[in-house]
Every structure is written in C-alpha cells, then in structure tokens.
Protein backbone atom coordinates (compact mmCIF):
# COMPACT_ATOMS: atom_id res chain seq x y z
CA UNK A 1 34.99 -11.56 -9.01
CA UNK A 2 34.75 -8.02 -9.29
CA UNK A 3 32.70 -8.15 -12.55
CA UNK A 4 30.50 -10.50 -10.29
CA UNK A 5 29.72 -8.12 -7.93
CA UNK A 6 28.94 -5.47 -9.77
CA UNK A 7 25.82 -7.48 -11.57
CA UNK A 8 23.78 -7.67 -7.95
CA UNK A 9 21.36 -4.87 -7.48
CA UNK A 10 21.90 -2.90 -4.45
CA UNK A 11 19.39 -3.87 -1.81
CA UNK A 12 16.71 -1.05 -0.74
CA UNK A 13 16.66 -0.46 3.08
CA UNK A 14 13.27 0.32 4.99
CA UNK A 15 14.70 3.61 6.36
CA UNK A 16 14.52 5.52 3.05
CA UNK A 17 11.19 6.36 1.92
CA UNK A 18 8.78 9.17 1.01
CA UNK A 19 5.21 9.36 0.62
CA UNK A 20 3.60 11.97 -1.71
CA UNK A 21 0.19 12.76 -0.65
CA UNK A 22 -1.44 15.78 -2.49
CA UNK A 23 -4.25 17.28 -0.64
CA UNK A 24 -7.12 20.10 -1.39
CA UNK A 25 -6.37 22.91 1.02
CA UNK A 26 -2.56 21.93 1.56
CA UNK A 27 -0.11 24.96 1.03
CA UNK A 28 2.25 22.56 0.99
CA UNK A 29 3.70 20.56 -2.32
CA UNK A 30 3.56 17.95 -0.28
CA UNK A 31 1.68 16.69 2.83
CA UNK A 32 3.73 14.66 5.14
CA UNK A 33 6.52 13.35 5.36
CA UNK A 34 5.94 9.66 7.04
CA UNK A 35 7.71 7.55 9.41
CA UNK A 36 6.12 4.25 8.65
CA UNK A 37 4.06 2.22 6.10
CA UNK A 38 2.13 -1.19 6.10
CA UNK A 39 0.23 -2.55 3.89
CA UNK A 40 1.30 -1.87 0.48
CA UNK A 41 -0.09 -5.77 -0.88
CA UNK A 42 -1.67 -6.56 -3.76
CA UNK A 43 -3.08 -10.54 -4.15
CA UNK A 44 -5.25 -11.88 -6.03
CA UNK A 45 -7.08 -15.17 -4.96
CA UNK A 46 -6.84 -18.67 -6.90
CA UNK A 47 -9.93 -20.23 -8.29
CA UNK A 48 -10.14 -23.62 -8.15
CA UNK A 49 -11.28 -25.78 -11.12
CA UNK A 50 -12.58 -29.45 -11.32
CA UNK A 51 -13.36 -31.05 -14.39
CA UNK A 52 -13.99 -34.64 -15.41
CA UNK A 53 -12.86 -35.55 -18.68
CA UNK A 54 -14.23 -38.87 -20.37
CA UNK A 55 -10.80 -40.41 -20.36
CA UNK A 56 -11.43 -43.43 -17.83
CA UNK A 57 -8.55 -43.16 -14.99
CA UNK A 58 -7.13 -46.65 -13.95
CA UNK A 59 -9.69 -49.68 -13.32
CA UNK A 60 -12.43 -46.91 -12.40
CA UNK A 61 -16.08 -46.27 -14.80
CA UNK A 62 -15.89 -42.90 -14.30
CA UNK A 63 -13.39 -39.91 -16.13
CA UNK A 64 -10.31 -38.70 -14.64
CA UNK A 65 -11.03 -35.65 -12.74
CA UNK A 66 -8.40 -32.85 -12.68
CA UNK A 67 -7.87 -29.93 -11.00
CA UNK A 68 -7.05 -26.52 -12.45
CA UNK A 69 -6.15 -23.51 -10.57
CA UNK A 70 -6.75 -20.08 -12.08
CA UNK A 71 -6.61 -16.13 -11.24
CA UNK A 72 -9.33 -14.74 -9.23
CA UNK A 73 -9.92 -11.23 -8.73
CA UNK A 74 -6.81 -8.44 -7.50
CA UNK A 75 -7.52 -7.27 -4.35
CA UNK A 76 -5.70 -4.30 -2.94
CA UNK A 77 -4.86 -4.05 0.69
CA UNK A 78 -5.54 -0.80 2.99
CA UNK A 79 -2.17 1.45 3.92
CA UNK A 80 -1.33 2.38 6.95
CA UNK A 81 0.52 5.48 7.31
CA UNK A 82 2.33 7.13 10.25
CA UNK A 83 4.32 10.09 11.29
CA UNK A 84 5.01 12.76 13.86
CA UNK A 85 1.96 14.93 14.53
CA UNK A 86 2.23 18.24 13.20
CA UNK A 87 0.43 21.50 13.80
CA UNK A 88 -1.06 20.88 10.11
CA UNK A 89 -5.08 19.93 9.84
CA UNK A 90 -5.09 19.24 6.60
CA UNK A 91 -4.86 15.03 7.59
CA UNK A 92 -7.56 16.25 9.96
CA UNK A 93 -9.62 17.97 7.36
CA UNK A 94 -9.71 15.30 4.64
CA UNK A 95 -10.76 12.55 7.21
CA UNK A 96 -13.41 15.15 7.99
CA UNK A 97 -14.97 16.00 4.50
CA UNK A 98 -15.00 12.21 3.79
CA UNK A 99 -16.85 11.58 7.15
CA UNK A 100 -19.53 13.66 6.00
CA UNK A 101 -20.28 12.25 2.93
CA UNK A 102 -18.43 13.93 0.16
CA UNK A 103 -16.04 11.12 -0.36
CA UNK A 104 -16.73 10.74 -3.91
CA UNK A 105 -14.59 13.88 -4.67
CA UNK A 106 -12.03 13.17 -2.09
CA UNK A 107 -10.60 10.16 -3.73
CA UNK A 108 -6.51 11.43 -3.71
CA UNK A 109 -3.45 9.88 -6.04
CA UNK A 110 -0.31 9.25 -4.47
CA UNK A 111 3.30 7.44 -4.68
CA UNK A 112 5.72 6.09 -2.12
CA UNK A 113 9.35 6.48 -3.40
CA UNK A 114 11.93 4.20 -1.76
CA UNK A 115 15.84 5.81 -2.19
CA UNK A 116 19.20 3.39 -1.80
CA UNK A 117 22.04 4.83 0.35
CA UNK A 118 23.05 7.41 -1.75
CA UNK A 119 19.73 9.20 -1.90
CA UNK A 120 18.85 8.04 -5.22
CA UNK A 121 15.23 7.18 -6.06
CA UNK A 122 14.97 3.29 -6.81
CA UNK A 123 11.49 1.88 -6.76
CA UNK A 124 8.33 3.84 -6.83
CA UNK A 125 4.69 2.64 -6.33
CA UNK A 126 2.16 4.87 -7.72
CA UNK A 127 -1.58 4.45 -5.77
CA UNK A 128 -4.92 5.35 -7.04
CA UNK A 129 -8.15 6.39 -5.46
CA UNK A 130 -7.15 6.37 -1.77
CA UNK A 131 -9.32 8.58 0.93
CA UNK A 132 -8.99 8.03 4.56
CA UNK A 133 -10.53 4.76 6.48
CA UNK A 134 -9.56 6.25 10.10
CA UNK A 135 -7.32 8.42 11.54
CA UNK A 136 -6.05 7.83 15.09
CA UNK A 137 -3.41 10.34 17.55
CA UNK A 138 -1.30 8.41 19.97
CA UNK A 139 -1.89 7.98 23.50
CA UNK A 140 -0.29 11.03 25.30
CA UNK A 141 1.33 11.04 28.32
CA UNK A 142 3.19 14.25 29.39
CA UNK A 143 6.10 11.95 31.54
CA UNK A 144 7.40 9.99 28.90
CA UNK A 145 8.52 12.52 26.15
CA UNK A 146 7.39 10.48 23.20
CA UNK A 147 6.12 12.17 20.29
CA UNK A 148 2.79 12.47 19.45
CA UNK A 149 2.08 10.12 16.53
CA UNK A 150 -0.48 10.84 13.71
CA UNK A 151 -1.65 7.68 11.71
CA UNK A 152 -4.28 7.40 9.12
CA UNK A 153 -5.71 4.50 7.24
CA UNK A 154 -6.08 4.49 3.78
CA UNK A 155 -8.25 2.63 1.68
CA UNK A 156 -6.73 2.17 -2.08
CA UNK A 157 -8.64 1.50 -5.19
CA UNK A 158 -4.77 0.47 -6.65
CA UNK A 159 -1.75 0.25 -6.79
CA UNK A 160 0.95 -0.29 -9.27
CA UNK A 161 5.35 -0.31 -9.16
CA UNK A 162 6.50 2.01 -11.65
CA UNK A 163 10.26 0.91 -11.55
C-alpha cells in the first residue's frame, strides 16, 4: 500500500503561484506579484466533415454519408490578472504606451509558475506576445478597509506548459 501511494502525483493547490511579468522601465526583476488568475485556456474548435461515399447505405439510392470531425484552429484565451495596488506605475505605464499606439513593440513574454506545499516549482506555463487589453482599480471606499485592487487584462498571442 505504501508503494501505492507513493506513485500519485501530489496535487497543485490554487494558493501557490507566481507570475513573471518583465516590463520596460521596471527596476524591478520582476513586476508583480499577483493574487489571482483566469483565463489561462487554450481550445481549439472542431470542424465538422460530411462526405458521401458511393457505398449505397441500406435500401436507400444514394451513398452513405458520414461524418468526420477534425481540428480547427487554437485559439488562446485573454488572462486576467489581479493583485494589491502598489505605488508602482509601471502596470500604469505599459497600458499607457499601448493606448497610444506603440503596441507593436510592447508585446511582453511571461510565465506563471505554480509551487506544491513545500515551495517547490511544479508546473510552469510560459506565454507569448501578451500587452494589456484594460486595466481597471477597484471601487474605493474609505469605511470598509479593503485593499485597493489592481487588475489588468491581457491579451496572449500563446501559451504553452513547460512541465
């Protein structure tokens, strides 16, 4: 039994990732450090096929018609990133540049890197080609105490799980 056990991969919670987000104008080695993501999906659509062969099907004149599915195009979904608002700009900055038409050179590489309990990395996702969709700061209200949250979509060319 113990043998047995030791075969099952631990699982990854949700409460132990990073995101590495390299930015022009960042003193930083790294951006932000995140509280929440969405949206890290990759699908691709099925294509739907339907051919008649000349093989007559049952008492029927005409062919048998079958139906094939096959891969359509990869499409990448848009991530959603969150965290507590900092005094940095550089979020700010980016969403800025890109806004005014330079988003050709603002296209930025990243990774999210999930760790298991003991702090060890375990799955990363490498993405390609992201620059900033919108960028949004919480509602504020001074009698609640909540922080002030910073969230910025991110549109992704791709995406890929290194391990």
């Amino acid at each position: 039994m113990a043998n047995l056990i030791n075969h099952f991969p631990e699982i990854l919670t949700t409460c132990r990732f990073y995101i590495e987000l390299k930015l022009d104008g960042s003193l930083d080695p790294v951006d932000a450090f995140f509280m929440e993501c969405k949206g890290f999906k990759q699908s691709q659509t099925a294509i739907e096929v339907s051919e008649v062969s000349p093989r007559q099907w049952g008492k029927a004149k005409s062919g048998q018609i079958s139906h094939t599915k096959l891969p359509g195009n990869a499409k990448t979904s848009n991530l959603t990133l969150r965290r507590g608002m900092t005094q940095s700009a550089t979020l700010w900055n980016w969403f800025e540049t890109v806004q005014q038409g330079n988003w050709a050179r603002q296209l930025r590489d990243g990774a999210l890197t999930i760790y298991d309990q003991a702090g060890n990395s375990q799955a990363l996702f490498q993405f390609q080609g992201a620059w900033p969709v919108s960028y949004l700061v919480s509602d504020l209200n001074v009698g609640t105490g909540d922080l002030a949250i910073e969230e910025m979509e991110l549109a992704v060319e791709t995406f890929t799980r290194q391990r």
